[in-house]
Protein backbone atom coordinates (compact mmCIF):
# COMPACT_ATOMS: atom_id res chain seq x y z
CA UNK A 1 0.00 0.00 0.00
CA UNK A 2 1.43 3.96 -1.00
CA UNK A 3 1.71 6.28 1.73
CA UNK A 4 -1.27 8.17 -0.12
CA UNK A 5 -3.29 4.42 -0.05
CA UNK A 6 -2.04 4.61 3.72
CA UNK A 7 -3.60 7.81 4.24
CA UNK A 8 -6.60 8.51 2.34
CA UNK A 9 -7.49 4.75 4.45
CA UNK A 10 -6.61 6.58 7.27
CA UNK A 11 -8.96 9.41 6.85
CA UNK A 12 -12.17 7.27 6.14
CA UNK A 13 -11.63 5.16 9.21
CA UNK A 14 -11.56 8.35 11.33
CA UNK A 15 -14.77 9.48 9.44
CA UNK A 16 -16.47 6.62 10.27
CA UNK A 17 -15.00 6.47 13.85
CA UNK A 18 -16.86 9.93 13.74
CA UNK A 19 -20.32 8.75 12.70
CA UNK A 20 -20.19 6.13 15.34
CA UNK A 21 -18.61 8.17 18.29
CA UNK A 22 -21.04 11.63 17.61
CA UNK A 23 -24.31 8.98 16.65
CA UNK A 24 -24.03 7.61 20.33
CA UNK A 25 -23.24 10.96 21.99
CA UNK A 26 -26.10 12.89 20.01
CA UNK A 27 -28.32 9.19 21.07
CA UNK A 28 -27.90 9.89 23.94
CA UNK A 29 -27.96 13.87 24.49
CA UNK A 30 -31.48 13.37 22.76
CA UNK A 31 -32.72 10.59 24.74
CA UNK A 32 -35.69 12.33 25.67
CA UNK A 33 -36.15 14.21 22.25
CA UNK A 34 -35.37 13.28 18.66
CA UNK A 35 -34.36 9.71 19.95
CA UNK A 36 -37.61 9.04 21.28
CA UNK A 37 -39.39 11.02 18.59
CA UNK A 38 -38.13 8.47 16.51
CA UNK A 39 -38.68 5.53 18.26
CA UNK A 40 -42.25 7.20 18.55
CA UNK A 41 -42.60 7.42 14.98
CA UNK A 42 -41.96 3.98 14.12
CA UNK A 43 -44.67 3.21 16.62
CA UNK A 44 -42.53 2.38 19.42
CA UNK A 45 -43.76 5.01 22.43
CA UNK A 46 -44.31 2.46 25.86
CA UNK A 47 -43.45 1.15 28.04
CA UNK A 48 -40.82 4.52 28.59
CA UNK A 49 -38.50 1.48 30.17
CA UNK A 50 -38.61 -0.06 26.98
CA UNK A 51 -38.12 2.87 24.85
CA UNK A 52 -35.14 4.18 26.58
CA UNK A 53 -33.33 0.46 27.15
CA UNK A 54 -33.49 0.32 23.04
CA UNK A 55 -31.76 4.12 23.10
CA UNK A 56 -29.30 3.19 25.40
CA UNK A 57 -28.75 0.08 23.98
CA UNK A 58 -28.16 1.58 20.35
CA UNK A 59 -26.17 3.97 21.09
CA UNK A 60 -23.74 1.39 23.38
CA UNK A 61 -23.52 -0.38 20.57
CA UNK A 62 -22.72 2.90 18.35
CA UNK A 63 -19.79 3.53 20.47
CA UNK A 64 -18.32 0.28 21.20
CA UNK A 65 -17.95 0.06 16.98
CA UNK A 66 -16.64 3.65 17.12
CA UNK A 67 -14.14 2.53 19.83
CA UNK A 68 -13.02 -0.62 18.14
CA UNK A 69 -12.96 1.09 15.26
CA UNK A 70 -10.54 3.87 16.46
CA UNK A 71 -8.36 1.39 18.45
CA UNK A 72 -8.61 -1.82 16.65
CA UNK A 73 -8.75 -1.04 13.18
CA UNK A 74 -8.56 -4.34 11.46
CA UNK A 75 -11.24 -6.69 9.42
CA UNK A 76 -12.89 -8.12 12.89
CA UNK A 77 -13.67 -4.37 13.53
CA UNK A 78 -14.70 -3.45 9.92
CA UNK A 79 -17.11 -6.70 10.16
CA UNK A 80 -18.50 -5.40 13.03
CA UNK A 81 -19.50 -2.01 12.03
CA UNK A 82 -20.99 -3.32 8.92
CA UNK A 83 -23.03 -6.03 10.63
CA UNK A 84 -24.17 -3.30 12.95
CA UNK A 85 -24.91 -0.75 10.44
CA UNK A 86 -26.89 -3.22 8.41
CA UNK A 87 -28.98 -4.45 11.03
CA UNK A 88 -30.11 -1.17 12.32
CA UNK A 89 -30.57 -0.25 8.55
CA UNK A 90 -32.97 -3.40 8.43
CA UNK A 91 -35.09 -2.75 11.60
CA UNK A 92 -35.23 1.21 10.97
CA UNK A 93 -36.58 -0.02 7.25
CA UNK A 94 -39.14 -2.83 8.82
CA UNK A 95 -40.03 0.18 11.25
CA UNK A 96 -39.72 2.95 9.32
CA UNK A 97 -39.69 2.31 5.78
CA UNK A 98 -40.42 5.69 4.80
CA UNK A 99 -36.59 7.19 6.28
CA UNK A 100 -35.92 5.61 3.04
CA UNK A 101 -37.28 8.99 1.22
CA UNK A 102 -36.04 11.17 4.08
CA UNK A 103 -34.61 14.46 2.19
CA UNK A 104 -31.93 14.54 4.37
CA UNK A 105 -30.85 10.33 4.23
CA UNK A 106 -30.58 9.01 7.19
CA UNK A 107 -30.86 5.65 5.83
CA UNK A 108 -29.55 6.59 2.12
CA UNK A 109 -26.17 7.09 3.67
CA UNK A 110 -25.82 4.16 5.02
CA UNK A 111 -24.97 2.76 0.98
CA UNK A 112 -21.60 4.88 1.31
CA UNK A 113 -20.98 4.20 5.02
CA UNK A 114 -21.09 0.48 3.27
CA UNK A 115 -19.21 1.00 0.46
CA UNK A 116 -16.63 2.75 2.63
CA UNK A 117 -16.68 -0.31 5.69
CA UNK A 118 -16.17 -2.87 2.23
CA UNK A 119 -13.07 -0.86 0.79
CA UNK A 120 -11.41 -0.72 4.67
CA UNK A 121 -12.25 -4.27 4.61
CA UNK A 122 -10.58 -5.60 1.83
CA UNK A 123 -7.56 -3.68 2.28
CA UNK A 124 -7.24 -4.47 5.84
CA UNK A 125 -4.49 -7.44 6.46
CA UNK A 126 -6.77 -10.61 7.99
């Protein structure tokens, strides 16, 4: 791999260690607003135990992927985040099919965040 290869690589793993890291903070600093709003539109408003374990849960799992993502870079962590990413993106479209046609994506850019976890992936040494 160039030094470029090296760094460009570099650069989209601390992207996506930035979607994962700010998704569980902003989770969680909206527990009681947009995340629940969410959860509400999808149908999901009781029991309030419920509502916040799944929060909480998500965005645990948001920033253990960020973290091994960050420190372990490698394909076990790359694996990960994509697993993750495409099992919310399958519950959120069972839920919520309509984020699909969200003007501002928030499922839609999940296809790059995959395209992106694929390339890190490949390139990663097993």
């Amino acid at each position: 791999m160039t030094r470029a290869a090296g760094e460009t690589d570099g650069l989209l793993r601390a992207s996506l260690v930035a979607v994962w890291l700010f998704t569980a903070v902003a989770s969680l600093v909206e527990l009681n607003g947009q995340s629940r709003e969410v959860l509400a539109a999808a149908g999901i408003a009781s029991p309030s135990w419920l509502v916040q374990l799944l929060i909480v849960g998500g965005a645990a799992a948001d920033l253990l992927v960020g973290i091994a993502l960050w420190r372990w870079p490698g394909r076990a962590s790359y694996a990960a985040a994509l697993a993750l990413m495409l099992a919310m993106t399958f519950v959120a479209t069972v839920l919520q099919p309509s984020l699909w046609l969200h003007p501002l994506g928030p499922l839609l850019k999940n296809l790059p965040i995959a395209a992106l976890l694929w390339h890190l992936y490949r390139r990663a040494t097993p």
